[in-house]
Protein backbone atom coordinates (compact mmCIF):
# COMPACT_ATOMS: atom_id res chain seq x y z
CA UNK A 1 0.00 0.00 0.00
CA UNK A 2 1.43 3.35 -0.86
CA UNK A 3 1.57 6.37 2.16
CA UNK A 4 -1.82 7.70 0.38
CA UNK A 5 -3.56 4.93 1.26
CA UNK A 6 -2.67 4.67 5.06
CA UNK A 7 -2.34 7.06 7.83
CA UNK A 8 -0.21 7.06 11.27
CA UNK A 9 -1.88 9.10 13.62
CA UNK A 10 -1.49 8.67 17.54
CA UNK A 11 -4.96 10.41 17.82
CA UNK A 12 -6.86 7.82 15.55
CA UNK A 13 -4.94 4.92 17.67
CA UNK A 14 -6.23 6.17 20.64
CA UNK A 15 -10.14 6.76 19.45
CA UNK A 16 -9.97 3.03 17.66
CA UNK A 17 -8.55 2.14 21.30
CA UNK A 18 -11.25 3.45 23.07
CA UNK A 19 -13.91 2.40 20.85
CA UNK A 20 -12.35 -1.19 20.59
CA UNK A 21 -12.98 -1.21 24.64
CA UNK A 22 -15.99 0.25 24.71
CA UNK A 23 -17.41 -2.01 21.96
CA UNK A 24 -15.95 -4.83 23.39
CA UNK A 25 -16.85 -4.52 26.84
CA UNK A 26 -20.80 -3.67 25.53
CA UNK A 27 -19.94 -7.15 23.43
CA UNK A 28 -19.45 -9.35 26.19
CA UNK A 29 -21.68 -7.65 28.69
CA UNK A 30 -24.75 -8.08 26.04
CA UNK A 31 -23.47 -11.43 25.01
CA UNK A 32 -23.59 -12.98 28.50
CA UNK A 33 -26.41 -11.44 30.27
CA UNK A 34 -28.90 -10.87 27.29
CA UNK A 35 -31.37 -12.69 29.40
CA UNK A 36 -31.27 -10.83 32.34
CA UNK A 37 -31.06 -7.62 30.77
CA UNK A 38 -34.12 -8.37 28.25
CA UNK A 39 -37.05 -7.13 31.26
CA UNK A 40 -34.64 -4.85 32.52
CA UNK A 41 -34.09 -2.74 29.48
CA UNK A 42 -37.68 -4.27 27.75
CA UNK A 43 -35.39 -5.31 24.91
CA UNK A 44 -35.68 -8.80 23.39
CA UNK A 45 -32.66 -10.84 24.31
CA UNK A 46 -32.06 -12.12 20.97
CA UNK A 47 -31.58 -8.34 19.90
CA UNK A 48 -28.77 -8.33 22.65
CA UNK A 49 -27.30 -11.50 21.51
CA UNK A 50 -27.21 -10.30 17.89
CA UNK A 51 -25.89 -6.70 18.84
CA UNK A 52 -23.10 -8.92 20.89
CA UNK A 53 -22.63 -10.82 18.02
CA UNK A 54 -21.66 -7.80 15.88
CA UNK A 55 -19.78 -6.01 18.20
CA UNK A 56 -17.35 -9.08 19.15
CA UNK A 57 -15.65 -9.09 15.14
CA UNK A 58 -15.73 -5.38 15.05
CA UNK A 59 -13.49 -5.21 18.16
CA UNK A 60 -11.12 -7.30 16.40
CA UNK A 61 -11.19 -5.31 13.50
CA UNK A 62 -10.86 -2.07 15.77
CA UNK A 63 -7.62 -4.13 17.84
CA UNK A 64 -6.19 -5.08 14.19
CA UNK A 65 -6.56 -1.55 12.90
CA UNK A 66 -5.05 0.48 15.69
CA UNK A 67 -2.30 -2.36 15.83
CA UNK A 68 -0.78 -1.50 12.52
CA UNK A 69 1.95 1.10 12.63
CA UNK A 70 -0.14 2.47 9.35
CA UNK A 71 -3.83 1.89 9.57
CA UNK A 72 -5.71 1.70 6.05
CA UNK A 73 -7.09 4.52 4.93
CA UNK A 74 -10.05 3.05 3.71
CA UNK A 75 -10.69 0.49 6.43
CA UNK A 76 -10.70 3.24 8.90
CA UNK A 77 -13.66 4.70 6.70
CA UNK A 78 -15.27 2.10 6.98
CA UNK A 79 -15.67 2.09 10.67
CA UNK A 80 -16.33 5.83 10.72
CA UNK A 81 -19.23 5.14 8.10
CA UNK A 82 -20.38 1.58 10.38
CA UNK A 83 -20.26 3.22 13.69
CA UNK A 84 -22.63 6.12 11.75
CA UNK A 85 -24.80 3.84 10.18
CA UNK A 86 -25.12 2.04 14.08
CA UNK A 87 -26.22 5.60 15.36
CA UNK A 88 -28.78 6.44 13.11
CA UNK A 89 -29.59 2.57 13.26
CA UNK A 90 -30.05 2.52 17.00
CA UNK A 91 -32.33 5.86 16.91
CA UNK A 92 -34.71 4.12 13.95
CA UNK A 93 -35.01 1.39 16.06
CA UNK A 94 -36.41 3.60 18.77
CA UNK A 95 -38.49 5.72 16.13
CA UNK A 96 -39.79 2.65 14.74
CA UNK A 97 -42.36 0.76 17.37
CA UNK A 98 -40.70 -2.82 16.71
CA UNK A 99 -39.25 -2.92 20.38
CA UNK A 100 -40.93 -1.26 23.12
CA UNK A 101 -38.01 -1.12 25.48
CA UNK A 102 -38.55 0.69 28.90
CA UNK A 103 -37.41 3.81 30.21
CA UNK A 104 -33.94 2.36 30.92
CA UNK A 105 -33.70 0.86 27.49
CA UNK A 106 -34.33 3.80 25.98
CA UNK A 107 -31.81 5.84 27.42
CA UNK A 108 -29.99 2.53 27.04
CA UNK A 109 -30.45 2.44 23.64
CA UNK A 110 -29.68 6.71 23.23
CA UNK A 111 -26.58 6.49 25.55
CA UNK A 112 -24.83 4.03 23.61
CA UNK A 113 -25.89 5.58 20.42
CA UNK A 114 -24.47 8.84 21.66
CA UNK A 115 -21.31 6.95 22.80
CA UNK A 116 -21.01 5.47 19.18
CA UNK A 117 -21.25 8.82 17.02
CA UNK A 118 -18.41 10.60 19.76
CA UNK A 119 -16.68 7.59 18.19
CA UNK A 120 -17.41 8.41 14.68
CA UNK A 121 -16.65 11.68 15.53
CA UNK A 122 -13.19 11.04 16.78
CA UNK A 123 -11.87 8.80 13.95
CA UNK A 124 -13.04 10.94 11.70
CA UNK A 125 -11.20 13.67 12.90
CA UNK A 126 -8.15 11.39 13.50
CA UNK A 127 -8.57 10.33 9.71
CA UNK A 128 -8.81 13.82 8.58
CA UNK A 129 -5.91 15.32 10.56
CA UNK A 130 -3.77 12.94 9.22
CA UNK A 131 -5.03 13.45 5.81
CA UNK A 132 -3.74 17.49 6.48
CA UNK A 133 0.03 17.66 6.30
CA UNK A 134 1.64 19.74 8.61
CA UNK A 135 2.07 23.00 7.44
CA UNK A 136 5.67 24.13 6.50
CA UNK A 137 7.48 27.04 7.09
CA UNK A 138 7.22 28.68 3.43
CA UNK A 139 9.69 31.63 2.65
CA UNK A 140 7.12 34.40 3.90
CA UNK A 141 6.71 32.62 7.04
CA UNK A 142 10.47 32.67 7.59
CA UNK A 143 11.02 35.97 6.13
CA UNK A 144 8.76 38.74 6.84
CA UNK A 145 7.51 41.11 3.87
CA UNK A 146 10.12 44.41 3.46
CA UNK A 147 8.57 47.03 5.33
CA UNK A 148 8.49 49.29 2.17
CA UNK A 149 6.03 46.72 1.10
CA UNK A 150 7.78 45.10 -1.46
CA UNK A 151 6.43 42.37 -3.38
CA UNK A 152 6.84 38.59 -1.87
CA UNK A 153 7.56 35.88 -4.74
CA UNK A 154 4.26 34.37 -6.51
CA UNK A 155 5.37 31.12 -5.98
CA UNK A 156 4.99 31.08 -2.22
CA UNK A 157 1.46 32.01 -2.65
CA UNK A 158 0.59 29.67 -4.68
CA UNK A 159 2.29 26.71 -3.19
CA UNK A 160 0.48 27.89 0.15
CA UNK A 161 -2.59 28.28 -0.77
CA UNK A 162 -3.89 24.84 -1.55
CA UNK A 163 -2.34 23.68 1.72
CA UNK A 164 -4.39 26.08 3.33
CA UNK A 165 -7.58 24.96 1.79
CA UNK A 166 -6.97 21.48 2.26
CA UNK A 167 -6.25 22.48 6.06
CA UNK A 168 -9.60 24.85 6.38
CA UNK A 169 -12.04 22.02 5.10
């Protein structure tokens, strides 16, 4: 794979670390008391199990990913897009009258979806930062403009400038 398609970034490492925890400590909570949570939350314990059974293969993938001293670019898409499509996901389900969980599921149910899109959030930011190289000194920067004014060399400018778009986006 060439440097385009994979990023280091300490900050991504640590947000696929703390989702990778958080999914799979939710994982093996849901996984072994699905049965005992199912009147407590009013959610059916075969939802649980299959929530479990996701989240158990996407902490490996989250382990694998941070693991690499150059995550793939797209693979880290990916997640950002699945732990999306879980937060909309888990709010549908709510919107949607199949499950009629109880108070405690449903802030069950909005906690972890909130707890999900910070994820998102995060390693999408981590994904974008490293996207951004870090901005070089350019000739201006090193050498301020004449005070009389004088006229700085094109080129500068328009080396600069599509860094700094790429960086403002």
């Amino acid at each position: 794979m060439t440097n385009a398609q994979t990023i280091h970034s300490t900050a991504l490492r640590r947000a696929l670390l703390l989702d990778a925890a958080a999914s799979g400590a939710m994982g093996a909570i849901l996984l072994l008391a699905a049965g005992p949570l199912e009147p407590l939350l009013g959610l059916p314990a075969g939802l649980l199990r299959w929530a479990a059974a996701v989240l158990v293969p996407f902490t490996a993938l989250l382990i694998w990913v941070a693991g690499r001293a150059r995550a793939p670019r797209g693979i880290v898409r990916a997640i950002v897009v699945g732990n999306a499509l879980w937060t909309v996901g888990s709010v549908l389900l709510l919107a949607s009258g199949r499950v009629t969980p109880t108070g405690l599921g449903v802030l069950f149910v909005l906690a972890q979806a909130a707890a999900v899109a910070a994820f998102a959030y995060l390693e999408y930011r981590g994904l974008h930062r490293a996207s951004v190289p870090p901005r070089s000194a350019t000739a201006a920067d090193r050498d301020p403009a004449p005070a009389d004014g004088a006229h700085q060399d094109a080129r500068v400018g328009a080396v600069a400038a599509p860094h700094v778009e790429m960086h403002r986006r």
